[in-house]
C-alpha atoms as a PDB file:
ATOM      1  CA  UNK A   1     -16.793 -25.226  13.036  1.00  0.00           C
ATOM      2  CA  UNK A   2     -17.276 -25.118   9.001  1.00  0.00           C
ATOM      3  CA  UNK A   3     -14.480 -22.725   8.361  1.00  0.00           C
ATOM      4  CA  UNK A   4     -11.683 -23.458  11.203  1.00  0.00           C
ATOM      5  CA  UNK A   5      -8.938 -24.470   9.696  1.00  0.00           C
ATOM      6  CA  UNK A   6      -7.639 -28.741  10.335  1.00  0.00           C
ATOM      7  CA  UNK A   7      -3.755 -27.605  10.378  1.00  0.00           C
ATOM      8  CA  UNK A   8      -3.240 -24.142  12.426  1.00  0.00           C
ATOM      9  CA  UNK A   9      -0.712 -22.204  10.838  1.00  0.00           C
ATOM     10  CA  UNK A  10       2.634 -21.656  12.694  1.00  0.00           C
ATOM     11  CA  UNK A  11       3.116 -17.569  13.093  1.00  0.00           C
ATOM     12  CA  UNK A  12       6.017 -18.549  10.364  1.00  0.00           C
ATOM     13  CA  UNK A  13       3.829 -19.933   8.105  1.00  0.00           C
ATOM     14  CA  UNK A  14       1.381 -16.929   8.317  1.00  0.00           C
ATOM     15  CA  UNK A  15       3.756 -14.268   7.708  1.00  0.00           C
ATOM     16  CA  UNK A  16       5.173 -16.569   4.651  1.00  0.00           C
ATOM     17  CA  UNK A  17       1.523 -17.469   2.907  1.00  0.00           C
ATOM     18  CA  UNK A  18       0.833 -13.110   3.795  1.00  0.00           C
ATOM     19  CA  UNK A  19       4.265 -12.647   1.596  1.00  0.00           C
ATOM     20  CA  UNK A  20       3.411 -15.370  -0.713  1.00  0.00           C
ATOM     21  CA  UNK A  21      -0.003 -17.032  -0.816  1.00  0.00           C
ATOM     22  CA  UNK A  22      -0.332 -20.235  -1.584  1.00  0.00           C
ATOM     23  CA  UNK A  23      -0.803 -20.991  -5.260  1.00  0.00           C
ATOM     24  CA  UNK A  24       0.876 -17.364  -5.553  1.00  0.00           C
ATOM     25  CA  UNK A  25      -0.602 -14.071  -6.344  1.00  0.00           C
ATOM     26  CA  UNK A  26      -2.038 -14.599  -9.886  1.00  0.00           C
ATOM     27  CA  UNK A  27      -3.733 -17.716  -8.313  1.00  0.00           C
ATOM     28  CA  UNK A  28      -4.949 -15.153  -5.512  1.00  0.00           C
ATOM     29  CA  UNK A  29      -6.251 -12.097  -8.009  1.00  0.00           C
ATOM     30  CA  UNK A  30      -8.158 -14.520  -9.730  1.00  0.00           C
ATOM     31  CA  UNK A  31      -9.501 -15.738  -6.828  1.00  0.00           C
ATOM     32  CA  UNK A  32     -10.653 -12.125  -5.280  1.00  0.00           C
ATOM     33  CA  UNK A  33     -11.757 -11.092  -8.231  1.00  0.00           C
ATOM     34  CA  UNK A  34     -14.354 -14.246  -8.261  1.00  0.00           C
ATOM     35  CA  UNK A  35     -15.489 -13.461  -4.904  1.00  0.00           C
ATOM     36  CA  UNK A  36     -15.947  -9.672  -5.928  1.00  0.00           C
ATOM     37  CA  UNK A  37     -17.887 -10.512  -8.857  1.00  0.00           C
ATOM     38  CA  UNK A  38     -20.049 -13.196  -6.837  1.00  0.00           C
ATOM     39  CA  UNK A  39     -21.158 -10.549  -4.087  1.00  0.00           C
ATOM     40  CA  UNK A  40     -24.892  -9.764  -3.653  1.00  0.00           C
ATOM     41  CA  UNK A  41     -25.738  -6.742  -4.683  1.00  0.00           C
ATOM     42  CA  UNK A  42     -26.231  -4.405  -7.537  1.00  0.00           C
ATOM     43  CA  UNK A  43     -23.205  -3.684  -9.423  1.00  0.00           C
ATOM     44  CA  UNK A  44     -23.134  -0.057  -8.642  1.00  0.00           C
ATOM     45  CA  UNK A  45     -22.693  -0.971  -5.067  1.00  0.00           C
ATOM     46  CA  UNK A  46     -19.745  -3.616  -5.475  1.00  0.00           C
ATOM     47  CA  UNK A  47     -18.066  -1.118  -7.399  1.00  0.00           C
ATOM     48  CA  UNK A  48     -18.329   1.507  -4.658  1.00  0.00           C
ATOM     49  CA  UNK A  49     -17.296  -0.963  -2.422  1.00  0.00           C
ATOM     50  CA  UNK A  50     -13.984  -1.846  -4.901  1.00  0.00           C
ATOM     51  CA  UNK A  51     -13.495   2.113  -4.679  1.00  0.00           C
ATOM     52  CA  UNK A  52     -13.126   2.449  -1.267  1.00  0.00           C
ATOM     53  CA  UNK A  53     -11.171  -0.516  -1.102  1.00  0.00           C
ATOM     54  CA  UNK A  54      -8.553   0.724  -3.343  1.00  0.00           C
ATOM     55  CA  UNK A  55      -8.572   3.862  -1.957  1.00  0.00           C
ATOM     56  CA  UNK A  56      -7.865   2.934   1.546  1.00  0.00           C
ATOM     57  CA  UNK A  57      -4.838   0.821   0.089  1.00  0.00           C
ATOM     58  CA  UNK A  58      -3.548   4.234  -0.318  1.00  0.00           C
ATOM     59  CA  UNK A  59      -3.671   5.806   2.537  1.00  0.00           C
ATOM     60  CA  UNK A  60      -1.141   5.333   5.809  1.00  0.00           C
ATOM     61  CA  UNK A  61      -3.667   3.957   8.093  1.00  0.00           C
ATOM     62  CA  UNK A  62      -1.807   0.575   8.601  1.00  0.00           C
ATOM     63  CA  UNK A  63      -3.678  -1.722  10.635  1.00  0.00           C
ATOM     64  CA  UNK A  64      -6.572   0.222  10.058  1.00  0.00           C
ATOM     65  CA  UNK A  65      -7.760  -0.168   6.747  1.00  0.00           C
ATOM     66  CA  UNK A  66     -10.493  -2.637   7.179  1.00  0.00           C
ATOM     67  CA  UNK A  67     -12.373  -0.472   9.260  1.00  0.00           C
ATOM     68  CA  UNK A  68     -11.474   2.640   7.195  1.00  0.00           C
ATOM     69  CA  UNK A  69     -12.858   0.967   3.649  1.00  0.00           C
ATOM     70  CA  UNK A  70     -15.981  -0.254   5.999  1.00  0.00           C
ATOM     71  CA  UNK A  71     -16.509   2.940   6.941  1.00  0.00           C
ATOM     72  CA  UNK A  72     -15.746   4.668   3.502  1.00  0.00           C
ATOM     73  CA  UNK A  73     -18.154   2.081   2.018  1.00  0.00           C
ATOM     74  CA  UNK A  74     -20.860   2.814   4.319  1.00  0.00           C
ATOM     75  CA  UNK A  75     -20.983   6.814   3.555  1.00  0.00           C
ATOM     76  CA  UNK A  76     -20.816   6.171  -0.067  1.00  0.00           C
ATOM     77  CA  UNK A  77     -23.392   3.642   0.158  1.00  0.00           C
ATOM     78  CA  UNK A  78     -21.313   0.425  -1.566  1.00  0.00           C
ATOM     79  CA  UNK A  79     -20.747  -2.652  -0.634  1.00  0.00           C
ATOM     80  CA  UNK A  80     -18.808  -2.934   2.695  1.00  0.00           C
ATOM     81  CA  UNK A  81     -17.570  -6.917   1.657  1.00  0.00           C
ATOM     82  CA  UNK A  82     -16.536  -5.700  -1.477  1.00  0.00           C
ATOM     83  CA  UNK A  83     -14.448  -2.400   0.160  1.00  0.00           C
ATOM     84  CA  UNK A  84     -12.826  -5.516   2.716  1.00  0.00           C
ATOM     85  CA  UNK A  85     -11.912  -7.564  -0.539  1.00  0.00           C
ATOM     86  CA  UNK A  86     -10.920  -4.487  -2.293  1.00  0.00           C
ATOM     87  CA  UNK A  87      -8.253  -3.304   0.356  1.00  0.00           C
ATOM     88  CA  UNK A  88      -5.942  -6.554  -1.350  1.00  0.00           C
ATOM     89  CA  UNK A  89      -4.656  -3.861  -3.337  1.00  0.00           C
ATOM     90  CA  UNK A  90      -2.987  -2.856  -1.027  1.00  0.00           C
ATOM     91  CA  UNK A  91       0.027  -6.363  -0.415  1.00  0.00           C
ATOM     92  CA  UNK A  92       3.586  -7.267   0.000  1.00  0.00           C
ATOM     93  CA  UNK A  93       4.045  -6.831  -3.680  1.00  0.00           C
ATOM     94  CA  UNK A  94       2.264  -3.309  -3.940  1.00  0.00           C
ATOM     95  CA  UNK A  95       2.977  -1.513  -0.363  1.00  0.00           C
ATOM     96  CA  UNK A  96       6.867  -0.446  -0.976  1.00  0.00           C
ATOM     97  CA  UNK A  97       6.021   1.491  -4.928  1.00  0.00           C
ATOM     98  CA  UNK A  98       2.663   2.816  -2.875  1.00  0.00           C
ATOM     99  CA  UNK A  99       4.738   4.411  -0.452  1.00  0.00           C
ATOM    100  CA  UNK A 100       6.997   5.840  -2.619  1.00  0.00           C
ATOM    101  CA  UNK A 101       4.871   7.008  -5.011  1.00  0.00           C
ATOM    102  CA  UNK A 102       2.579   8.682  -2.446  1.00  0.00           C
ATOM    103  CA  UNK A 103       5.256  10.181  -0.578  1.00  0.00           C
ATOM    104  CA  UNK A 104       6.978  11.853  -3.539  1.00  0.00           C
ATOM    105  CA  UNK A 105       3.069  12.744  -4.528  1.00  0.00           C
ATOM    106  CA  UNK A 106       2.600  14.613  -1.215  1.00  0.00           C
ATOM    107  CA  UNK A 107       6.221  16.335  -1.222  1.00  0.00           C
ATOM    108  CA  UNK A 108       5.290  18.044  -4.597  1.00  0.00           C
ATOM    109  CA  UNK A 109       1.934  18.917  -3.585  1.00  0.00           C
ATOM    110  CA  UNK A 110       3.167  20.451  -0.169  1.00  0.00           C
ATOM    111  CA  UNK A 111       6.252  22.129  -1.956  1.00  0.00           C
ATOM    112  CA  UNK A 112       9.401  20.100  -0.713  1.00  0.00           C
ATOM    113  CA  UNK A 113      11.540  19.288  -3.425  1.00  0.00           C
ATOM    114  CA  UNK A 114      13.019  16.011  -2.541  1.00  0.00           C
ATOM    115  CA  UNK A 115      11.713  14.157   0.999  1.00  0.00           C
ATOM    116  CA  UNK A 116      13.382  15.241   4.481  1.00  0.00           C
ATOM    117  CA  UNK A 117      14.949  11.475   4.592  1.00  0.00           C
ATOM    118  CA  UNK A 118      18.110  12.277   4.049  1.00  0.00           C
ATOM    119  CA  UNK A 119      18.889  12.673   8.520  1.00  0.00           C
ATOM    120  CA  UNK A 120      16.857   9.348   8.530  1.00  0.00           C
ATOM    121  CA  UNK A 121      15.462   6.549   6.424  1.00  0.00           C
ATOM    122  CA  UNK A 122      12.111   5.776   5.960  1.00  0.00           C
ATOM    123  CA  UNK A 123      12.213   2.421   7.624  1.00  0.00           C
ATOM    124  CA  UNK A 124      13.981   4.234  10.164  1.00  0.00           C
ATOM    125  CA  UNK A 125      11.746   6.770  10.787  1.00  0.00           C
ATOM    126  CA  UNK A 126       8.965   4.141  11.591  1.00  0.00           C
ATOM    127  CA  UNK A 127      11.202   2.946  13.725  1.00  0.00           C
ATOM    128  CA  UNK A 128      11.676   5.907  15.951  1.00  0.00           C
ATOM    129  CA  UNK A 129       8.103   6.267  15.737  1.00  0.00           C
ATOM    130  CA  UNK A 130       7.290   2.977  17.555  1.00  0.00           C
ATOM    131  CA  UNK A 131       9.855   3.351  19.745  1.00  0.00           C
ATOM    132  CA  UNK A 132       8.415   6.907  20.984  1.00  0.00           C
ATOM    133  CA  UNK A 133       4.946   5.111  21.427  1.00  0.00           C
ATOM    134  CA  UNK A 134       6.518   2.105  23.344  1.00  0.00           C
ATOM    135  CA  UNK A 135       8.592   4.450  25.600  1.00  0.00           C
ATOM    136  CA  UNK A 136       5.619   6.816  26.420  1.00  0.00           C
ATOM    137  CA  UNK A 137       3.302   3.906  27.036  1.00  0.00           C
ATOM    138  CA  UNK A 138       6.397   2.837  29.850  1.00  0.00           C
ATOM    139  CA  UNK A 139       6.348   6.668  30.936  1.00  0.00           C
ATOM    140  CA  UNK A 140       2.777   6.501  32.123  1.00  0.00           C
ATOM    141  CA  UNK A 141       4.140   4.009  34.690  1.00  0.00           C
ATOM    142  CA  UNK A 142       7.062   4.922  35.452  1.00  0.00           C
ATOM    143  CA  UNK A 143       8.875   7.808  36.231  1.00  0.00           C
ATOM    144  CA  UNK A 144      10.359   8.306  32.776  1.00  0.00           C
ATOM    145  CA  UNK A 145       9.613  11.378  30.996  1.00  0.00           C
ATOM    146  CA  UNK A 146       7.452  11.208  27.778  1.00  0.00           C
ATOM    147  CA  UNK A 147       9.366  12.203  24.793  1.00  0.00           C
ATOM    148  CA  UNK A 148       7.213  12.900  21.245  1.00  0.00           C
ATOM    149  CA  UNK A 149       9.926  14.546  19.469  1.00  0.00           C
ATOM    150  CA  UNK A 150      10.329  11.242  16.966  1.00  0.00           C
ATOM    151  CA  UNK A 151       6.576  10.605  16.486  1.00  0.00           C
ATOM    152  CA  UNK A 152       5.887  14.678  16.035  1.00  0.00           C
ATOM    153  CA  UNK A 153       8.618  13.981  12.811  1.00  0.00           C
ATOM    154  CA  UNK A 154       7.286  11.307  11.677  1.00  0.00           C
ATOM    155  CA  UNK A 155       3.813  12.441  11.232  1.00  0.00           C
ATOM    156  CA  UNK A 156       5.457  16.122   9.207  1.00  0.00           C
ATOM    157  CA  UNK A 157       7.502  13.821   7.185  1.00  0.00           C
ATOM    158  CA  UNK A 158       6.233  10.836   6.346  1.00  0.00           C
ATOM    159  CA  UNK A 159       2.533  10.416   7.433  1.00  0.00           C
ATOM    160  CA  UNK A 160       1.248  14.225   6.355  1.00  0.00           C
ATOM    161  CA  UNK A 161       3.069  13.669   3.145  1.00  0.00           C
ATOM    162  CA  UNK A 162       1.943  10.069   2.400  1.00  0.00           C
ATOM    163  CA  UNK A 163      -1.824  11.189   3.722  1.00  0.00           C
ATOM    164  CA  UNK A 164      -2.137  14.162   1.113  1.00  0.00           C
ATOM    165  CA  UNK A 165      -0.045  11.843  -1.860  1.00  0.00           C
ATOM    166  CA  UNK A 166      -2.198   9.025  -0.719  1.00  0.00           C
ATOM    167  CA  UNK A 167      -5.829  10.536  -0.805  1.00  0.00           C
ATOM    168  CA  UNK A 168      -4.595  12.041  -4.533  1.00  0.00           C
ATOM    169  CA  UNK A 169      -3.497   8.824  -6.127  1.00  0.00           C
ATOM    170  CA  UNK A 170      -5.964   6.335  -4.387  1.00  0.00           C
ATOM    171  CA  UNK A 171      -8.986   8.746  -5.490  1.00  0.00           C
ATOM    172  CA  UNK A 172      -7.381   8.567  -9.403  1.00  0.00           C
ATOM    173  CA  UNK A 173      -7.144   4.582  -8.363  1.00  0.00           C
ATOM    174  CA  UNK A 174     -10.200   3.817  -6.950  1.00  0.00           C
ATOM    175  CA  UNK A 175     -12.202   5.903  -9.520  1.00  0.00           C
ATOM    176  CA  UNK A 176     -10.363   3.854 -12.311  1.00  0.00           C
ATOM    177  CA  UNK A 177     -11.086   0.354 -10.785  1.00  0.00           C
ATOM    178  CA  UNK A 178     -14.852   1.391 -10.425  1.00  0.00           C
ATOM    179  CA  UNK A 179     -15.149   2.318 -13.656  1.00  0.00           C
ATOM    180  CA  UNK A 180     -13.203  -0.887 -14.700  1.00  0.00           C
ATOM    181  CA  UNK A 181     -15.110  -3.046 -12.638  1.00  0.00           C
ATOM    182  CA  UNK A 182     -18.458  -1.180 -13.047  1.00  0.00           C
ATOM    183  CA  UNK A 183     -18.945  -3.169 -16.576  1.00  0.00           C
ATOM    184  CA  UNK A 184     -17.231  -6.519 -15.506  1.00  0.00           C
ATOM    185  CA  UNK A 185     -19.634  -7.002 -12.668  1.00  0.00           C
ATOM    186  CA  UNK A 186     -22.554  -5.759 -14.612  1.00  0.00           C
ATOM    187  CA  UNK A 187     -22.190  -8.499 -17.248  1.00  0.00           C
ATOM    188  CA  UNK A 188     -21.107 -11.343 -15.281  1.00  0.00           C
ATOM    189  CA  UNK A 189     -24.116 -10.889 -13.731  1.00  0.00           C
ATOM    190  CA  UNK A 190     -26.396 -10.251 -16.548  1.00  0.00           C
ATOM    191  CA  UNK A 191     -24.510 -14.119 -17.787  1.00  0.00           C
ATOM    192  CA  UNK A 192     -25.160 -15.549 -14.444  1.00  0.00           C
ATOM    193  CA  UNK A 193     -28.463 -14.500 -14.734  1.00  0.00           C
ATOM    194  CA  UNK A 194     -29.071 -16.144 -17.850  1.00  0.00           C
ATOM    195  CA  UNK A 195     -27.548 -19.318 -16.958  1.00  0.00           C
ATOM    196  CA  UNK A 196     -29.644 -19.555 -14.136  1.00  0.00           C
ATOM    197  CA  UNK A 197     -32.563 -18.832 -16.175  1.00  0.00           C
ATOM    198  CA  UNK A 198     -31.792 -21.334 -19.017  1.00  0.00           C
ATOM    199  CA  UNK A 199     -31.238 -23.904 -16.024  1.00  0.00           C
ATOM    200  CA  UNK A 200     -34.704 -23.295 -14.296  1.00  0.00           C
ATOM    201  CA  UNK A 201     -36.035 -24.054 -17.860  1.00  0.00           C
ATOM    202  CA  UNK A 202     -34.495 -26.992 -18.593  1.00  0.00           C
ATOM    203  CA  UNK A 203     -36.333 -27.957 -15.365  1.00  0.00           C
ATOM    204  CA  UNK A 204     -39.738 -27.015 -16.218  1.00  0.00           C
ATOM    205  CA  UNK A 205     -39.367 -29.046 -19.428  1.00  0.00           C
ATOM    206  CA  UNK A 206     -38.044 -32.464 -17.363  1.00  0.00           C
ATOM    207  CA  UNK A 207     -40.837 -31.458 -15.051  1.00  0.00           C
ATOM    208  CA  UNK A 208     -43.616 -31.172 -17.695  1.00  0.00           C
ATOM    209  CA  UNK A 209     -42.423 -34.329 -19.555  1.00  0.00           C
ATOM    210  CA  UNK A 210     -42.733 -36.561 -16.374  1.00  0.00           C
ATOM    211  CA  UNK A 211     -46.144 -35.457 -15.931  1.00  0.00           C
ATOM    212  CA  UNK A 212     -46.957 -36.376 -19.481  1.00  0.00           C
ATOM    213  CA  UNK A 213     -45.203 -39.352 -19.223  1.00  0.00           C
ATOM    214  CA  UNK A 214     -47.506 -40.183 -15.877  1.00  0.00           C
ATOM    215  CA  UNK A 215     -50.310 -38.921 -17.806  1.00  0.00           C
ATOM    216  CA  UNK A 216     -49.510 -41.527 -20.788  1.00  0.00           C
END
């Protein structure tokens, strides 16, 4: 196969290039944002496609948010690659101020002062969370009795709160990075264009001065 991979990467090793790529993460921006700005398509599309990219970063659909920036990119008619690519916004470096920010978005915008964390922590919260999902799973098995008490808390306190902070801030997000990258795309293309051009030219003329050459 052209793209497997000669060394496979220990489950260690994947979870430490996730955390850190190699080369680290300027090395990795630069990188993304070549392959954004090489994409087929008209810029208008790649930049719908960075939109809903961004904006899925935002929301709390973890695990999910390839197929919710596909599916975003499809209804607003962008480029479902570039939504895929996009979703890097969301990374080890950017998750934990997301979260935060979101959360404390959607706890003004719902009217609670300060976060209902204070019985458990965030992390801790997920926690229960799984562990409701995990014991429920076993219940349908087994004779233990399903118990949704942690997961029905964790969705009013955390996911509600992130969803509504989330949908605000990655709207203001993605509409910024379309509009940034509306312009970059447009004329690295336009200079792509040209190069190609010039290059197709400087053919012609080899081409036309071998046949006068023959000719001679």
């Amino acid at each position: 196969m052209v793209f497997k991979r000669r060394d496979k990467l220990t489950p260690i090793r994947w979870v430490a290039q996730w955390v850190w790529p190699k080369g680290g993460w300027s090395r990795a921006v630069r990188y993304m944002r070549l392959r954004l700005n090489r994409l087929p398509g008209t810029p208008d599309r790649i930049s719908r496609g960075i939109f809903a990219g961004v904006f899925t970063a935002f929301t709390p659909m973890f695990g999910l948010h390839f197929i919710v920036a596909g599916i975003l990119a499809k209804l607003i008619r962008g480029n479902v690659l570039a939504a895929l690519l996009a979703t890097f916004a969301g990374n080890p470096l950017t998750y934990v101020p997301i979260a935060v920010i979101s959360l404390k978005t959607g706890y003004f915008l719902l009217g609670t002062e300060t976060g209902p964390l204070h019985e458990r922590s965030f992390v801790g919260k997920f926690y229960d969370a799984g562990h409701d999902l995990l014991h429920n799973f076993y219940a349908l098995f087994s004779h233990e009795v399903a118990n949704w008490d942690a997961l029905a808390r964790f969705g009013h306190e955390v996911f509600f709160p992130y969803l509504i902070g989330g949908v605000l801030l990655g709207s203001v997000a993605g509409l910024a990075a379309y509009f940034l990258s509306l312009p970059m795309i447009t004329a690295y293309q336009h200079r792509r264009r040209g190069r190609l051009k010039a290059k197709l030219e400087e053919l012609r003329r080899k081409a036309a001065g071998l046949k006068s050459h023959h000719k001679s």
